[in-house]
C-alpha atoms as a PDB file:
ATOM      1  CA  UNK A   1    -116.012 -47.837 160.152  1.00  0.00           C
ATOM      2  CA  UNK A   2    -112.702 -46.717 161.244  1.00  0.00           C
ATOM      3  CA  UNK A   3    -109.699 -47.540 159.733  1.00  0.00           C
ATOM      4  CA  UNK A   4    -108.125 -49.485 162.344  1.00  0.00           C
ATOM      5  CA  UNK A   5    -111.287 -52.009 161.617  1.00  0.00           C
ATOM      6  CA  UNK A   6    -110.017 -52.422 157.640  1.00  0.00           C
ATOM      7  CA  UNK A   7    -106.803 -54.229 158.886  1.00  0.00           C
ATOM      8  CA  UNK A   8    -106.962 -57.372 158.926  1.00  0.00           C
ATOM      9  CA  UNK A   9    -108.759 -57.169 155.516  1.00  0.00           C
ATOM     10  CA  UNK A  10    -106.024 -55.232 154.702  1.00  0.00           C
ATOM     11  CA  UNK A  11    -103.003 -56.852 156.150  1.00  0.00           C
ATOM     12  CA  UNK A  12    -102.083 -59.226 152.897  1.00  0.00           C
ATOM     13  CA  UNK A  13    -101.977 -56.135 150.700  1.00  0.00           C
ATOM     14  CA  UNK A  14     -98.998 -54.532 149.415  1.00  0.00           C
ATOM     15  CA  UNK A  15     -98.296 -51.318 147.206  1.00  0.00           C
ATOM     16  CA  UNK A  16     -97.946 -53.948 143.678  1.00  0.00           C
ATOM     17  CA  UNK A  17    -100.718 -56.398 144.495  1.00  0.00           C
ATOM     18  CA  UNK A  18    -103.460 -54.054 146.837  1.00  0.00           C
ATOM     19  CA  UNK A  19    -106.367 -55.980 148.284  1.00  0.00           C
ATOM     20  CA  UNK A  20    -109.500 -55.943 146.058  1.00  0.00           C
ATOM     21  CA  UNK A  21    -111.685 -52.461 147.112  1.00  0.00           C
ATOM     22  CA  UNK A  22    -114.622 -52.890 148.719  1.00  0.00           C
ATOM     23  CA  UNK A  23    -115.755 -49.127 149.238  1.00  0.00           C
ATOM     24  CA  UNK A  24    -114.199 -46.029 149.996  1.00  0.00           C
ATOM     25  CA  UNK A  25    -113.030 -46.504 153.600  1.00  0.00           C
ATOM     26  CA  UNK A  26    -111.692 -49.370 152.779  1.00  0.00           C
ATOM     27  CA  UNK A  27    -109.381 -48.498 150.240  1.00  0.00           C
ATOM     28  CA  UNK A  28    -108.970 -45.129 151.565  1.00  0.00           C
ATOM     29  CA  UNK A  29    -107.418 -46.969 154.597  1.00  0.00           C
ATOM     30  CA  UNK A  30    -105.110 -49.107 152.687  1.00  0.00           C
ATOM     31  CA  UNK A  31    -103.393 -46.732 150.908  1.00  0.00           C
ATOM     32  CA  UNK A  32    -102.567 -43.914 154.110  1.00  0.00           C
ATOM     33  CA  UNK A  33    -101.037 -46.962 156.212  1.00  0.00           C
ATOM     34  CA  UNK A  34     -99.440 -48.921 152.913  1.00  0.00           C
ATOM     35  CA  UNK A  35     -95.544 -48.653 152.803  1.00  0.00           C
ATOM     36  CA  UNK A  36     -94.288 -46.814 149.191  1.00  0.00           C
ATOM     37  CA  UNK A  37     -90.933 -48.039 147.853  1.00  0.00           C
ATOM     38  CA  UNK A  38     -88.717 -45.350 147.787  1.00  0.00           C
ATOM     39  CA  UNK A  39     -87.172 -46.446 144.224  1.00  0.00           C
ATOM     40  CA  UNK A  40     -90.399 -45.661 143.246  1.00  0.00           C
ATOM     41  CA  UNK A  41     -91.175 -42.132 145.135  1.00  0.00           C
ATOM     42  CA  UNK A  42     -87.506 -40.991 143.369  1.00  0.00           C
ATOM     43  CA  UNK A  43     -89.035 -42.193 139.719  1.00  0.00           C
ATOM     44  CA  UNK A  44     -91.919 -40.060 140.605  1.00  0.00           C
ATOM     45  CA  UNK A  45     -90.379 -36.750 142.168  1.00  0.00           C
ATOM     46  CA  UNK A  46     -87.742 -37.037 138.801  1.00  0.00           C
ATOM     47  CA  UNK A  47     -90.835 -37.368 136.476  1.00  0.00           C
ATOM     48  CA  UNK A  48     -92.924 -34.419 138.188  1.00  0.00           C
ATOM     49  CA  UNK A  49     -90.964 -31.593 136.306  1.00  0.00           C
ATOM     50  CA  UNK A  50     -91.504 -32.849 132.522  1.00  0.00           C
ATOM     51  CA  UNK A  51     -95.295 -33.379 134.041  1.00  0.00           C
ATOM     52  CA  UNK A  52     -95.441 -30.174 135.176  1.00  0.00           C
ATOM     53  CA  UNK A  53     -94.519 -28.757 131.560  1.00  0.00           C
ATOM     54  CA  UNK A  54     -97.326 -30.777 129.956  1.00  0.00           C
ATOM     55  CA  UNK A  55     -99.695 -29.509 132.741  1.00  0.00           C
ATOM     56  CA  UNK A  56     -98.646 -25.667 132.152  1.00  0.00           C
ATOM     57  CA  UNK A  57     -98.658 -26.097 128.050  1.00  0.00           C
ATOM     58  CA  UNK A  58    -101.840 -27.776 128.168  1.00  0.00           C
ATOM     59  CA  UNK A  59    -103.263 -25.346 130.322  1.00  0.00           C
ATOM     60  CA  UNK A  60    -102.013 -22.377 127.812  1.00  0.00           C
ATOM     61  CA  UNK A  61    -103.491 -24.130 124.725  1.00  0.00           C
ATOM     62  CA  UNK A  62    -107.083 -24.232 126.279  1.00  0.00           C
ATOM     63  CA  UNK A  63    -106.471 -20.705 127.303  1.00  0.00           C
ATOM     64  CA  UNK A  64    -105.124 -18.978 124.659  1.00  0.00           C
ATOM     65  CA  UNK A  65    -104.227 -21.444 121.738  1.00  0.00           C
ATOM     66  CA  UNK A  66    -101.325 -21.136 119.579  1.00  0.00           C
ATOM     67  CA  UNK A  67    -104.015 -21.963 116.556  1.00  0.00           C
ATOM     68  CA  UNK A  68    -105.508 -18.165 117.522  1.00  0.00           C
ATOM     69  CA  UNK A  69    -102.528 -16.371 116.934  1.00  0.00           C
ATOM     70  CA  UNK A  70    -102.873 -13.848 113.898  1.00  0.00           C
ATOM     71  CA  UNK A  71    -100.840 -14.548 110.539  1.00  0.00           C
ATOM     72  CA  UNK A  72     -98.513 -11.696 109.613  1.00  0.00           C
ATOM     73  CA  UNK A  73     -97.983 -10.737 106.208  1.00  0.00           C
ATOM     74  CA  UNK A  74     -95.248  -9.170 105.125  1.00  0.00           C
ATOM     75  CA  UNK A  75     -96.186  -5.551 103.667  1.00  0.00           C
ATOM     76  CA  UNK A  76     -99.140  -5.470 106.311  1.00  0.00           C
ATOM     77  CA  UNK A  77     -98.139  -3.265 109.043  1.00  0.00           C
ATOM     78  CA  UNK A  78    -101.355  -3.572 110.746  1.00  0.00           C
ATOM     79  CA  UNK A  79    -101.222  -7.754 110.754  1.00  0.00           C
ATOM     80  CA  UNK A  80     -97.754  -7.395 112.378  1.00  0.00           C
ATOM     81  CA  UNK A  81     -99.553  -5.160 115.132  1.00  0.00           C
ATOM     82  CA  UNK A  82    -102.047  -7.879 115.634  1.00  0.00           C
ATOM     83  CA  UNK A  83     -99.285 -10.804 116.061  1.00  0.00           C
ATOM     84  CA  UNK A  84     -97.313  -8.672 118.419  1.00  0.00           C
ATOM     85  CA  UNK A  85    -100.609  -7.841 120.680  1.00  0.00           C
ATOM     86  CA  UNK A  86    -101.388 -11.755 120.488  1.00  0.00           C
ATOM     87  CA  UNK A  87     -97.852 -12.773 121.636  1.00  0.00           C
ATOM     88  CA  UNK A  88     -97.906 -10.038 124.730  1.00  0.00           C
ATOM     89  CA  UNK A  89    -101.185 -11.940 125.639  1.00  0.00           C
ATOM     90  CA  UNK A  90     -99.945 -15.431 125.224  1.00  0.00           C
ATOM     91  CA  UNK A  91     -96.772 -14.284 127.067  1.00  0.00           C
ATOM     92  CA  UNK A  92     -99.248 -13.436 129.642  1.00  0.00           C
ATOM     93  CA  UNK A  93    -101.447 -16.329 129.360  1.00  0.00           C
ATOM     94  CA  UNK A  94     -98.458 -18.766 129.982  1.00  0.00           C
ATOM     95  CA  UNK A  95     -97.333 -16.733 133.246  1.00  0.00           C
ATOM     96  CA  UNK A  96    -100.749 -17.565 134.778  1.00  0.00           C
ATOM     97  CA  UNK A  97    -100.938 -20.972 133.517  1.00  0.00           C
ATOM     98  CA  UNK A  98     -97.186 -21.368 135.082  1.00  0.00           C
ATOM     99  CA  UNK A  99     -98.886 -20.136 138.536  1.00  0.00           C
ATOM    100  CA  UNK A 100    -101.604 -22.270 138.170  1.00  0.00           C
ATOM    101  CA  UNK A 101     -99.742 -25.285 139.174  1.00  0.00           C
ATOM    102  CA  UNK A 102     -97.820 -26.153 142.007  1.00  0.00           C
ATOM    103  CA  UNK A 103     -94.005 -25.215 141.553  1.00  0.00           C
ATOM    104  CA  UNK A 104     -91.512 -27.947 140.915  1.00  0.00           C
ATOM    105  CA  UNK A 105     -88.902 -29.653 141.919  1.00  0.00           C
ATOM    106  CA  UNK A 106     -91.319 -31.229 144.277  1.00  0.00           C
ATOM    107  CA  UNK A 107     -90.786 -31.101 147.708  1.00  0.00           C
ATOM    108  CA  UNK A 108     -89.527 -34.334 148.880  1.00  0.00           C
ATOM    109  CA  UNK A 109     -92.131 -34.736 152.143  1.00  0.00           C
ATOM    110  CA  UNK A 110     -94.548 -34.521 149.253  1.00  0.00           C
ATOM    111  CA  UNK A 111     -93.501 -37.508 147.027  1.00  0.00           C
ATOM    112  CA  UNK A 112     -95.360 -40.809 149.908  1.00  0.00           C
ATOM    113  CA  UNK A 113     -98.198 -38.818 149.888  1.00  0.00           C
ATOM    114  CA  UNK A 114     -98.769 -37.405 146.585  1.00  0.00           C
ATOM    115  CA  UNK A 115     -97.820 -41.251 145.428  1.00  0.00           C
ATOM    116  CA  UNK A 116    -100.341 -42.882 147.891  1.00  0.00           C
ATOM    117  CA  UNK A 117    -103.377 -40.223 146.777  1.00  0.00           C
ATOM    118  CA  UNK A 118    -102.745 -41.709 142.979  1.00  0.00           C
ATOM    119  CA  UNK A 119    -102.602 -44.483 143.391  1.00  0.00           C
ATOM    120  CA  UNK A 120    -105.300 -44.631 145.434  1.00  0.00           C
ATOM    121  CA  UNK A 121    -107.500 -42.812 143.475  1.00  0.00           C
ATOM    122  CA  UNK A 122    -106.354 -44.820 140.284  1.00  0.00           C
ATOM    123  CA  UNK A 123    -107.163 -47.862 142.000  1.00  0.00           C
ATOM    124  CA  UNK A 124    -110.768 -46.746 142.786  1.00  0.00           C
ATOM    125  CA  UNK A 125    -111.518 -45.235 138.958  1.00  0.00           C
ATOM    126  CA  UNK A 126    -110.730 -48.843 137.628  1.00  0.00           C
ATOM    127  CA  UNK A 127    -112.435 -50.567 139.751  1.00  0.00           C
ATOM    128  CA  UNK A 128    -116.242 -51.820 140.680  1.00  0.00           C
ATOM    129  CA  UNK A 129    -116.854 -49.307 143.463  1.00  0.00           C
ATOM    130  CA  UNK A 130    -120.017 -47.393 142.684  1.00  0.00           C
ATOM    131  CA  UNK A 131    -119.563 -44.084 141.710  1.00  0.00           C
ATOM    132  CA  UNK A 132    -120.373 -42.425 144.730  1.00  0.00           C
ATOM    133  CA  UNK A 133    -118.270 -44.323 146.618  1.00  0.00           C
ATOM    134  CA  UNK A 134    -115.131 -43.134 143.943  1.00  0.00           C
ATOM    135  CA  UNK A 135    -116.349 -39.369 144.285  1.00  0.00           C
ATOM    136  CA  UNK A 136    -115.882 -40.324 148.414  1.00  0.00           C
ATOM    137  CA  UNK A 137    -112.530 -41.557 147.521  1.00  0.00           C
ATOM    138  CA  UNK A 138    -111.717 -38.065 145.411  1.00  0.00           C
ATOM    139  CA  UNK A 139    -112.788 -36.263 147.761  1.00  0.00           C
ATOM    140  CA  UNK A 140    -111.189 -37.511 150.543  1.00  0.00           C
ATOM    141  CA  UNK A 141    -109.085 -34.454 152.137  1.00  0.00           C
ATOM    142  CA  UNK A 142    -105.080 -34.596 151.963  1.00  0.00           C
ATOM    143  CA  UNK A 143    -103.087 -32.755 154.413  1.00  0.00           C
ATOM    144  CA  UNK A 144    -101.266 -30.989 151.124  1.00  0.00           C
ATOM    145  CA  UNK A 145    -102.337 -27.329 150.272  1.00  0.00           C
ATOM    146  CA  UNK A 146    -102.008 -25.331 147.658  1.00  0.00           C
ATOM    147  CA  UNK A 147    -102.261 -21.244 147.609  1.00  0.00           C
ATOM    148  CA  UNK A 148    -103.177 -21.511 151.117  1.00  0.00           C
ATOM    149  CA  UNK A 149    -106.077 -24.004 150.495  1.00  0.00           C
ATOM    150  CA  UNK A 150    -106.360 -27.649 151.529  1.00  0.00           C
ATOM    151  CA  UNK A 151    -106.882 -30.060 148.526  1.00  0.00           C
ATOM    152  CA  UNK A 152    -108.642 -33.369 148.557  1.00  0.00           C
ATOM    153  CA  UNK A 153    -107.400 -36.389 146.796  1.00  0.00           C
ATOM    154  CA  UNK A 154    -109.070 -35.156 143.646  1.00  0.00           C
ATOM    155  CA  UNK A 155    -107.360 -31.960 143.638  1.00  0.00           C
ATOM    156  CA  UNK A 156    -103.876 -33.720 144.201  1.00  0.00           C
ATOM    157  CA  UNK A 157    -104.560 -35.652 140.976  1.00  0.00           C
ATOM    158  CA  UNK A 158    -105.414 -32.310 139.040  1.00  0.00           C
ATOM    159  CA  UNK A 159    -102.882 -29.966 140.119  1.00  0.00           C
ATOM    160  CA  UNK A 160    -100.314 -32.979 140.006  1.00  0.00           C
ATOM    161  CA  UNK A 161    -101.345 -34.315 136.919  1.00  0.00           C
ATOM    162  CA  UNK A 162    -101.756 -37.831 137.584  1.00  0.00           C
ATOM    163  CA  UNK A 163    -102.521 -39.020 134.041  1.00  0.00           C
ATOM    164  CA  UNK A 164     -99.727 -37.160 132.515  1.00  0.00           C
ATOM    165  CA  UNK A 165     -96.956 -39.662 134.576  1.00  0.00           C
ATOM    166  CA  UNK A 166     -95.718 -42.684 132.573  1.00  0.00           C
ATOM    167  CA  UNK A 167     -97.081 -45.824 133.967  1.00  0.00           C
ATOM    168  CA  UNK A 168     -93.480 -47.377 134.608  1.00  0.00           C
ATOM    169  CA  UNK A 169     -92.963 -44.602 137.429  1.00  0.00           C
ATOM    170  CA  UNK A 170     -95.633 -46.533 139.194  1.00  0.00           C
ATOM    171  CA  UNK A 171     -93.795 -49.613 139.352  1.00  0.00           C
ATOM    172  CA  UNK A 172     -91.802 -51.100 141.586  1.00  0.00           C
ATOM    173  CA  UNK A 173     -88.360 -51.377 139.983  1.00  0.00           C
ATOM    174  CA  UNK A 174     -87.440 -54.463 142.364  1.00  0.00           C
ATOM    175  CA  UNK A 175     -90.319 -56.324 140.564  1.00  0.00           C
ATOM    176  CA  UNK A 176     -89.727 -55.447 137.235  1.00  0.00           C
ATOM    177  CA  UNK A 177     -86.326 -55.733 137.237  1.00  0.00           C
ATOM    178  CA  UNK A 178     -86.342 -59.521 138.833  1.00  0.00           C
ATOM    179  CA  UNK A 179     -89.238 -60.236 136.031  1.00  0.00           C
ATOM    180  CA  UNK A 180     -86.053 -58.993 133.127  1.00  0.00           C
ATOM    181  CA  UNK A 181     -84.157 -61.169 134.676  1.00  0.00           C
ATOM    182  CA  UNK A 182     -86.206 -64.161 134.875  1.00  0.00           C
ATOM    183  CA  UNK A 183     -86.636 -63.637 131.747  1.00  0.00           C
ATOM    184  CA  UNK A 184     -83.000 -63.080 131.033  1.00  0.00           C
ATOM    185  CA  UNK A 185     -81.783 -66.089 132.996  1.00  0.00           C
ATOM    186  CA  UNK A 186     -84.359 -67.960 130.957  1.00  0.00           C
ATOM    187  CA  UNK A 187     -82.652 -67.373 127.952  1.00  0.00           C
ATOM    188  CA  UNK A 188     -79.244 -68.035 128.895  1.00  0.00           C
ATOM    189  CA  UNK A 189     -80.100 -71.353 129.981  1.00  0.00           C
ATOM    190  CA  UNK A 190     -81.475 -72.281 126.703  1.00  0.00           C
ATOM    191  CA  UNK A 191     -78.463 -70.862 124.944  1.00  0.00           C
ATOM    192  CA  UNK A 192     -76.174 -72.961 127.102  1.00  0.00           C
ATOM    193  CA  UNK A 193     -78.671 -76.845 126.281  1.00  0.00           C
ATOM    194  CA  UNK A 194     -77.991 -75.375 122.637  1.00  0.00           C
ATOM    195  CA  UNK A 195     -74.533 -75.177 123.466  1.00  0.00           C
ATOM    196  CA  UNK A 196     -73.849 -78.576 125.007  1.00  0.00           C
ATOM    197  CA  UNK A 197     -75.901 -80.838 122.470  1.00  0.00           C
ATOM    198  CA  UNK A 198     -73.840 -78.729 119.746  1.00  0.00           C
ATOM    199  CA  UNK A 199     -70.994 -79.452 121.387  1.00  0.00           C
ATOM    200  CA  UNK A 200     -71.817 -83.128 122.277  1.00  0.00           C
ATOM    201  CA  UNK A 201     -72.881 -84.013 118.985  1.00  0.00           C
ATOM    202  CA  UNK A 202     -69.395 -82.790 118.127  1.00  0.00           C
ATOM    203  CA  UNK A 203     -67.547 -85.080 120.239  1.00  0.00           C
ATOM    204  CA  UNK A 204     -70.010 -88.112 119.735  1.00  0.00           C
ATOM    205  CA  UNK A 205     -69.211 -87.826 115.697  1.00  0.00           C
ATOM    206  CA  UNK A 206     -65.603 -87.345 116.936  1.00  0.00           C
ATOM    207  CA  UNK A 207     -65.253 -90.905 118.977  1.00  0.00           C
ATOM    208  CA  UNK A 208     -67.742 -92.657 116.675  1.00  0.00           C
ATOM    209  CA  UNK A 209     -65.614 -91.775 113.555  1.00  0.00           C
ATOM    210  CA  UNK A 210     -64.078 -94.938 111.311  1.00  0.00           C
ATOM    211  CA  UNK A 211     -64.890 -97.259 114.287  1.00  0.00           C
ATOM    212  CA  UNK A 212     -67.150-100.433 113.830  1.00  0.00           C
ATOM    213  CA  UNK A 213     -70.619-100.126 115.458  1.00  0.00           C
ATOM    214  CA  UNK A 214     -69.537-102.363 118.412  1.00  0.00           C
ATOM    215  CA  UNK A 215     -66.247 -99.910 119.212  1.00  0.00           C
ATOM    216  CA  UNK A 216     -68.466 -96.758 118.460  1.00  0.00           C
ATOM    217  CA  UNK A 217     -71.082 -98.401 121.321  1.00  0.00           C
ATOM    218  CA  UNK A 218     -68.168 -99.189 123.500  1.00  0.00           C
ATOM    219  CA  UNK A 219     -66.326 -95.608 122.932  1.00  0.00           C
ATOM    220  CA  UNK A 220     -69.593 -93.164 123.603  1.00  0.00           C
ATOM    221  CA  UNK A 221     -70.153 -95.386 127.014  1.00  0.00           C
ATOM    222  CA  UNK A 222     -66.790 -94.602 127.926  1.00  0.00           C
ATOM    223  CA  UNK A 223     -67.314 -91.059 127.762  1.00  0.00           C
ATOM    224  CA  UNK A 224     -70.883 -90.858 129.289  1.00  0.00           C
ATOM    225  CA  UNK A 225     -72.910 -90.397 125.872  1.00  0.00           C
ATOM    226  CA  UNK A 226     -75.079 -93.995 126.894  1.00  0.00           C
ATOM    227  CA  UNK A 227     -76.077 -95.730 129.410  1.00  0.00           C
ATOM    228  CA  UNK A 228     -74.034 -98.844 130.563  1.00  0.00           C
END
């Protein structure tokens, strides 16, 4: 089905609330047409460099782990020969794993796409598609390469390290911002009823004060505490 059939069932989605997934062309449509915030393509272009450091260190530990390395003693020349060949190596080993990913900063014509293949792919791994239809959505080709060679959405994920990105780079600040201050607004207004039956309990004890019950009636209707 092409994608220009998915749009009405995809016209009420939006990058925060998609539609519900239905199978891979589907969702694979939604996400190329649907608009990204740009607050949230700059959390995620300012977040790829620390990501890329977990991607390279992780890649160096299952290459040539820091566990392997040789203990030197101190009177044994021959253990401080075998340190200094292991360092060379893991000096080495890190190089590659540096080259294995893509460089960063990353480029910023990079960031809508790179944002809509997550998600998209995200989106499919939690939900009911069958698992066919989430390998179509993986391997659904990008028009991002890397060393020369196209990658699919699943390589995007990989050399991008989609699960290494904190979940708040996702979001759309606008939204979670207005939820704080809900929230925020919430509580001030609660503060301020606490304030006003403080301070009208105050001035009701203040009017009320050596007067008989019929002048202390009279008094807090003059000033709006009752009902006249």
């Amino acid at each position: 089905m092409p994608e220009s059939e998915w749009d009405e069932y995809n016209a009420d989605g939006t990058y925060a609330y998609p539609p519900e997934p239905v199978c891979a062309e589907q969702l694979i449509a939604f996400w190329r047409r649907c608009p990204v915030p740009d607050a949230v393509l700059a959390q995620v272009q300012r977040a790829h460099p620390d990501v890329r450091r977990q991607l390279v260190q992780a890649h160096v530990e299952k290459t040539h782990p820091s566990s392997s390395r040789p203990r030197e003693r101190v009177f044994s020349g021959e253990s401080r020969q075998s340190a200094a060949d292991w360092d060379r190596i893991h000096e080495a080993a890190a190089a590659a794993s540096d080259a294995h990913f893509p460089p960063a900063p990353m480029p910023s014509g990079q960031v809508r796409q790179l944002v809509r293949v997550m998600r998209a792919v995200d989106q499919a791994y939690s939900s009911s598609l069958p698992e066919d239809e989430y390998k179509r959505v993986k391997d659904e080709p990008s028009s991002m390469t890397w060393e020369g060679q196209p990658m699919t959405w699943g390589n995007v994920c990989y050399f991008y390290g989609e699960g290494h990105y904190p979940n708040r780079v996702w979001q759309d600040p606008a939204i979670r911002d207005d939820g704080k201050l809900e929230v925020v607004a919430q509580q001030l207004a609660d503060l301020t009823e606490t304030v006003n039956r403080i301070r009208d309990g105050q001035d009701a004890d203040f009017l009320t004060r050596g007067r008989s019950a019929r002048q202390a009636e009279r008094a807090l209707r003059d000033a709006g505490f009752t009902k006249t």
